[in-house]
C-alpha atoms as a PDB file:
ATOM      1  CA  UNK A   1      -1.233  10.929  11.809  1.00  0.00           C
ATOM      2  CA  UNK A   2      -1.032  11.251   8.247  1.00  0.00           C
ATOM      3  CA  UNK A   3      -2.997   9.385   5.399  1.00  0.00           C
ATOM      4  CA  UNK A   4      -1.284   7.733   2.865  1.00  0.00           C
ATOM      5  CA  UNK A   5      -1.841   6.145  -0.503  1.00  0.00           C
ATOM      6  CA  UNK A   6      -0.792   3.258  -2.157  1.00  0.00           C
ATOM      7  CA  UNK A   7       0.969   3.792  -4.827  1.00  0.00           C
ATOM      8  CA  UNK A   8       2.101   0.313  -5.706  1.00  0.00           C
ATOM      9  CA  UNK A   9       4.345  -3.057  -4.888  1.00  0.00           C
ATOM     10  CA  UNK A  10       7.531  -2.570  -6.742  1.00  0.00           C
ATOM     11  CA  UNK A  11      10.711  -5.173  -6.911  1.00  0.00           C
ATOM     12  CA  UNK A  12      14.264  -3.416  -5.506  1.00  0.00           C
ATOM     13  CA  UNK A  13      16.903  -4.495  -7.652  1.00  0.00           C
ATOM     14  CA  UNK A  14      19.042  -6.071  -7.465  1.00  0.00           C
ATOM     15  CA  UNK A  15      18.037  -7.916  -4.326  1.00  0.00           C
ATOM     16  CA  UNK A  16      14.468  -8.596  -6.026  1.00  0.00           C
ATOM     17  CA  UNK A  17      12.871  -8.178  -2.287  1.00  0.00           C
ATOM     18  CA  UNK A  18       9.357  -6.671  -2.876  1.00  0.00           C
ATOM     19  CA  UNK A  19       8.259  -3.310  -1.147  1.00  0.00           C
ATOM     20  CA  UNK A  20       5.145  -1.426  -1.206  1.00  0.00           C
ATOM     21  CA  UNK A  21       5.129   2.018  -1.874  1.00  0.00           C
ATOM     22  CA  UNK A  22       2.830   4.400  -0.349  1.00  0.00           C
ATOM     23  CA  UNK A  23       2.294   8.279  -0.384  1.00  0.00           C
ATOM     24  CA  UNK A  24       1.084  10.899   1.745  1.00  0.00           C
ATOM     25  CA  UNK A  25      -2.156  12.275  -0.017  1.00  0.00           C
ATOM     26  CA  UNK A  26      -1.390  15.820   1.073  1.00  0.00           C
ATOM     27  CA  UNK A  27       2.257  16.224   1.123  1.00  0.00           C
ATOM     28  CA  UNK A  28       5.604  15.107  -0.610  1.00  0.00           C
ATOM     29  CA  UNK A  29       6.982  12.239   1.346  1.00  0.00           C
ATOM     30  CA  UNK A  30       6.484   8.347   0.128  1.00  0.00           C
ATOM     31  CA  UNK A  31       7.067   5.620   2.816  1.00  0.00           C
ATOM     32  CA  UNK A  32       8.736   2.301   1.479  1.00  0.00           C
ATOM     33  CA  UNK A  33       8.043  -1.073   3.262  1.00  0.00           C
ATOM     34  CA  UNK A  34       9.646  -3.855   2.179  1.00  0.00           C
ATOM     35  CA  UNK A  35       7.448  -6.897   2.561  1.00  0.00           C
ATOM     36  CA  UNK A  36       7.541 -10.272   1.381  1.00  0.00           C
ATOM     37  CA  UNK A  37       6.499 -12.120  -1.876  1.00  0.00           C
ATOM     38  CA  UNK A  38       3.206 -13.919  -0.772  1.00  0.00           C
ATOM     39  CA  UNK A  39       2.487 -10.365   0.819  1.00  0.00           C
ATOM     40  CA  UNK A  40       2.846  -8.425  -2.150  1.00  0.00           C
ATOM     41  CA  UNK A  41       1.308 -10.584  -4.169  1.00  0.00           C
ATOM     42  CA  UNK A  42      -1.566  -9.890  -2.018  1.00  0.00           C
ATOM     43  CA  UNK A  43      -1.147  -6.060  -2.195  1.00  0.00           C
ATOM     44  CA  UNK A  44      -1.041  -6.002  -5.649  1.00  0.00           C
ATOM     45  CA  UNK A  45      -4.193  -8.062  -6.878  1.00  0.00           C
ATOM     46  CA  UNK A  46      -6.624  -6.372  -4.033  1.00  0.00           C
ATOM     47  CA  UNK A  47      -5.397  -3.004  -5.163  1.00  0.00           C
ATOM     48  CA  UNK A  48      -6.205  -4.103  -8.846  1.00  0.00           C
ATOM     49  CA  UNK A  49      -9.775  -4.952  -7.279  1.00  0.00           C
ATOM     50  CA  UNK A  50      -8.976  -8.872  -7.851  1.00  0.00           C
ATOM     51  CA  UNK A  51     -11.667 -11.253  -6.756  1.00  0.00           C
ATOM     52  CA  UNK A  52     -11.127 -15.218  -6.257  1.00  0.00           C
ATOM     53  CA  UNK A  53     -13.725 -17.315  -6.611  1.00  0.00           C
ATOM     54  CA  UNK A  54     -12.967 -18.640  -2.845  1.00  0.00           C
ATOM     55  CA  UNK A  55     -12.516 -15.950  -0.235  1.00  0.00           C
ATOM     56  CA  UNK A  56      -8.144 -15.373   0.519  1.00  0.00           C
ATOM     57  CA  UNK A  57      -7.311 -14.849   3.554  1.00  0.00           C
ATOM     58  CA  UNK A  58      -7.197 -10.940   3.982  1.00  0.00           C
ATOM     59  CA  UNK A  59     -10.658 -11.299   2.367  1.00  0.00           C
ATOM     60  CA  UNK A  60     -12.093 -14.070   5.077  1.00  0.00           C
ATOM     61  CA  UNK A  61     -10.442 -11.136   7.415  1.00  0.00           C
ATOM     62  CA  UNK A  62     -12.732  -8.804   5.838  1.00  0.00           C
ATOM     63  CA  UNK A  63     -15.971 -11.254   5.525  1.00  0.00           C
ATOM     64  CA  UNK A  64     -15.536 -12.304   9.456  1.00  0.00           C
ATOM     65  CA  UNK A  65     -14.836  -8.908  10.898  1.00  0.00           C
ATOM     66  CA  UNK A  66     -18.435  -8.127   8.820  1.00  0.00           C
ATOM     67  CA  UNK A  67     -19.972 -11.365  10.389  1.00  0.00           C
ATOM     68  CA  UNK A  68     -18.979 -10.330  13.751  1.00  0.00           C
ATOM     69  CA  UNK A  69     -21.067  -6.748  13.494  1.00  0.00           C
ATOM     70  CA  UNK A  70     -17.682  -4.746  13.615  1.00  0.00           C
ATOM     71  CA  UNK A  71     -15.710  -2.371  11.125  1.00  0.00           C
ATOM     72  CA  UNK A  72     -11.991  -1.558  10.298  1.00  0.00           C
ATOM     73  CA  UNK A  73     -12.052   1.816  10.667  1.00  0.00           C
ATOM     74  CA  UNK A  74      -8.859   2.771   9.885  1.00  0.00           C
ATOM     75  CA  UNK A  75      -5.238   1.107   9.177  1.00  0.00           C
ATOM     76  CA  UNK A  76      -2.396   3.085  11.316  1.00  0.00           C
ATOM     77  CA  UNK A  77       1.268   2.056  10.678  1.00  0.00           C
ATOM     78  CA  UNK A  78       2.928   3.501  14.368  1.00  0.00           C
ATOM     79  CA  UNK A  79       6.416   2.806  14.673  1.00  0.00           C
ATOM     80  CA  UNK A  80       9.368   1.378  12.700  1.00  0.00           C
ATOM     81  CA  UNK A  81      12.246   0.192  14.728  1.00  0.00           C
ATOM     82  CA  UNK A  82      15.675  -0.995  12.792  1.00  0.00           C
ATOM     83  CA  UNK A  83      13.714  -1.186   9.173  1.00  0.00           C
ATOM     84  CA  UNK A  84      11.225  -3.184  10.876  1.00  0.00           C
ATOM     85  CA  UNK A  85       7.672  -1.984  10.358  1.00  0.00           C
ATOM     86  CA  UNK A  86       4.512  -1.897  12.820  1.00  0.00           C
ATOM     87  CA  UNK A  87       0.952  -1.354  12.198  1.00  0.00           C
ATOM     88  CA  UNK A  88      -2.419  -1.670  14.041  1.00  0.00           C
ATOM     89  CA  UNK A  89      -5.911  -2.452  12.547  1.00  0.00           C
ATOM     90  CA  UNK A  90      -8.278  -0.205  14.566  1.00  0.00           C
ATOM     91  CA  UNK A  91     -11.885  -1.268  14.792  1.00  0.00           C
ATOM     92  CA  UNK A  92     -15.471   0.474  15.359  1.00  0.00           C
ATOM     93  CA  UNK A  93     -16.227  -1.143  18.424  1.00  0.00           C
ATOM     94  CA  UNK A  94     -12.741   0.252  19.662  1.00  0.00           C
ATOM     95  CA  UNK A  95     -10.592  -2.283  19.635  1.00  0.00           C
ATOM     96  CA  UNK A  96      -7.062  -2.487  18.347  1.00  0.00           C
ATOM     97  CA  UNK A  97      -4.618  -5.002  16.965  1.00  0.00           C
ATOM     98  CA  UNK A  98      -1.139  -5.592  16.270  1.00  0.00           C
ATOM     99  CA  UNK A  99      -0.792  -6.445  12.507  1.00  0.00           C
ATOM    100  CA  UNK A 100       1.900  -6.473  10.089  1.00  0.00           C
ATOM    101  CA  UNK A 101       1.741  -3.842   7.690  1.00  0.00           C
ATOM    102  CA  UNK A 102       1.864  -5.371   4.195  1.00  0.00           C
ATOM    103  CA  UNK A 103      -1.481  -7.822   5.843  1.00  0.00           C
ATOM    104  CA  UNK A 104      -2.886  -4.131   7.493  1.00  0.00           C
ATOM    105  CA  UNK A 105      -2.604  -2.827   3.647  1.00  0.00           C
ATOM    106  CA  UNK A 106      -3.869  -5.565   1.863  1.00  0.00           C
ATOM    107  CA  UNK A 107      -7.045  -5.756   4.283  1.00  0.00           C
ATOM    108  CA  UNK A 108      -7.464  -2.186   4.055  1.00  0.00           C
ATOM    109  CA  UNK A 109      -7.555  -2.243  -0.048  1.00  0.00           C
ATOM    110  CA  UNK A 110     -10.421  -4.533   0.311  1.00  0.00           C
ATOM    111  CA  UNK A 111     -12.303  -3.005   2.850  1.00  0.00           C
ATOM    112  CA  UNK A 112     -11.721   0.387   1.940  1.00  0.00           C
ATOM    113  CA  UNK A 113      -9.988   1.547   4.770  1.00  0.00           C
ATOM    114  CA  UNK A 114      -8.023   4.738   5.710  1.00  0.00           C
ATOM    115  CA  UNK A 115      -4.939   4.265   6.182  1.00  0.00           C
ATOM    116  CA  UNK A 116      -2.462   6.571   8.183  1.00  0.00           C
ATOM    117  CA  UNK A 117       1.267   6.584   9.529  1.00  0.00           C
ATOM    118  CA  UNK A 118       1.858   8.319  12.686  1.00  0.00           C
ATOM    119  CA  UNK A 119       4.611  11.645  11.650  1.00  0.00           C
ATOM    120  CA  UNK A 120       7.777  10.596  13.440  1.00  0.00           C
ATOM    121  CA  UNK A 121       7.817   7.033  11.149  1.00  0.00           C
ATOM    122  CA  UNK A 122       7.765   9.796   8.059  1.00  0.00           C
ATOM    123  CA  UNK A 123       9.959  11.660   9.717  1.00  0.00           C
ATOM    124  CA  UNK A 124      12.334   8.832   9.994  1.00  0.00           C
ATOM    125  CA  UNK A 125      11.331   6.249   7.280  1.00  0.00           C
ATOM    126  CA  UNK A 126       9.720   8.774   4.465  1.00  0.00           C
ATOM    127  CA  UNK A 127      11.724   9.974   0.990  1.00  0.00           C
ATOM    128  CA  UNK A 128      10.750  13.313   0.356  1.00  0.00           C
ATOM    129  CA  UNK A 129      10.393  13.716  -3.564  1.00  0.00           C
ATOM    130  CA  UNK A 130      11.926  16.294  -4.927  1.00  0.00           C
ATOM    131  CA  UNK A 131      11.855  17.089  -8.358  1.00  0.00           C
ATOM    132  CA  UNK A 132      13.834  19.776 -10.635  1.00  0.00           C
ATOM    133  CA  UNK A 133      12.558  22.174 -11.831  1.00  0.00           C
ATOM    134  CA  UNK A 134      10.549  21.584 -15.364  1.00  0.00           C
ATOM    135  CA  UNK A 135      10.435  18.056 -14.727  1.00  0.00           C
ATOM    136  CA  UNK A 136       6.966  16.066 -15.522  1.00  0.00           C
ATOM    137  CA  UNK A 137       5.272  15.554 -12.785  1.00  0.00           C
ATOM    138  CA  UNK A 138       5.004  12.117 -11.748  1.00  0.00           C
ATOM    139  CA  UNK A 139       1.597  11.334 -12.349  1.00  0.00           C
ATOM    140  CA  UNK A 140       1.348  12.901 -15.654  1.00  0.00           C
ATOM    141  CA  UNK A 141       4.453  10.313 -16.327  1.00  0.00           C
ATOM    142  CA  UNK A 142       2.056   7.523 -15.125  1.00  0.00           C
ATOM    143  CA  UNK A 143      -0.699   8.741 -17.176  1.00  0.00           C
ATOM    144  CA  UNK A 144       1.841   8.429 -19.918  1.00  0.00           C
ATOM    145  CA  UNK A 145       3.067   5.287 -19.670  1.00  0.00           C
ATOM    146  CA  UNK A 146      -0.314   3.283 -19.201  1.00  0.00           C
ATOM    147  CA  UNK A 147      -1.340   5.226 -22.118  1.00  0.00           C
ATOM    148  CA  UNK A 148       1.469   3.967 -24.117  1.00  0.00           C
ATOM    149  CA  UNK A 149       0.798   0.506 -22.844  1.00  0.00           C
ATOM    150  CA  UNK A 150      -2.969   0.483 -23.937  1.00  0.00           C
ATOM    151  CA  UNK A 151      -1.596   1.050 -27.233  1.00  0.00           C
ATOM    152  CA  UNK A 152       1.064  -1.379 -27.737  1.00  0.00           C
ATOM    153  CA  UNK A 153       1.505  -4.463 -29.406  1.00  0.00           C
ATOM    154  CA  UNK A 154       4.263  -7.126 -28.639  1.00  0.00           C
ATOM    155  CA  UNK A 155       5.057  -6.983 -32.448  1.00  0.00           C
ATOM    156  CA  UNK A 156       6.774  -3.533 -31.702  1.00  0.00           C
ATOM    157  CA  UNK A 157       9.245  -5.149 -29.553  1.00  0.00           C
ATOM    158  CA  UNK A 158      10.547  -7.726 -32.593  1.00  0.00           C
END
């Protein structure tokens, strides 16, 4: 198993379907899952650390797995069979359950959970990024760009 990262939801165009992007934290290879809109919506606010002021559903996950004296331990994404994605939630006590991923993710960004994908679904479903050489690396472009969006003002786009 391998841990992974999440980098973020993103829209494909021109199909507008959602994915979540994730990357291994030692190594080159991301992992795209496409999931849908309700789903990435939920991705993308716990990852931003979002709280509502009534508990959503991956967080009344979280708040009942607490109540019932268990932990998530770690988030394992274990097979992907024609494009279609599986994951299980692995708990303390020892037990193990069949989730979706994008719900797997987004209860693992509010829990703080590990999460991992078993080699042969990189193998098979990861992009290995390659960059020429000289190019920026990637996160120093990210670094950029959020800089440059601290800075602007709509005004510069009159």
């Amino acid at each position: 198993m391998r841990e992974l990262e999440v980098v973020g939801v993103r829209v494909e165009r021109p199909t507008n379907q959602p994915l979540v992007l994730l990357r291994e934290v030692e190594g080159r290879r991301y992992l795209p899952i496409w999931i849908g809109a309700v789903e990435a919506s939920a991705v993308a606010v716990a990852q931003q650390g979002e709280r509502s002021e009534r508990p959503a559903t991956h967080e009344l996950l979280r708040q009942v797995i607490e109540a019932l004296g268990d932990e998530l331990v770690e988030v394992r994404i274990v097979d992907v069979i024609d494009g279609v994605f599986f994951a299980l939630l692995q708990f303390a006590s020892g037990a193990s359950v069949d989730a979706r991923p994008s719900d797997s993710i987004a209860l693992a960004l509010r829990s703080g959970t590990r999460i991992v994908c078993a080699e042969d679904v990189l193998e098979s479903a990861g992009i290995e990024a390659t960059g020429l050489e000289g190019e920026p690396d990637e996160d120093e472009e990210i670094a950029k760009f959020r800089e440059f969006l601290d800075h602007v003002d709509p005004e510069d786009f009159q």
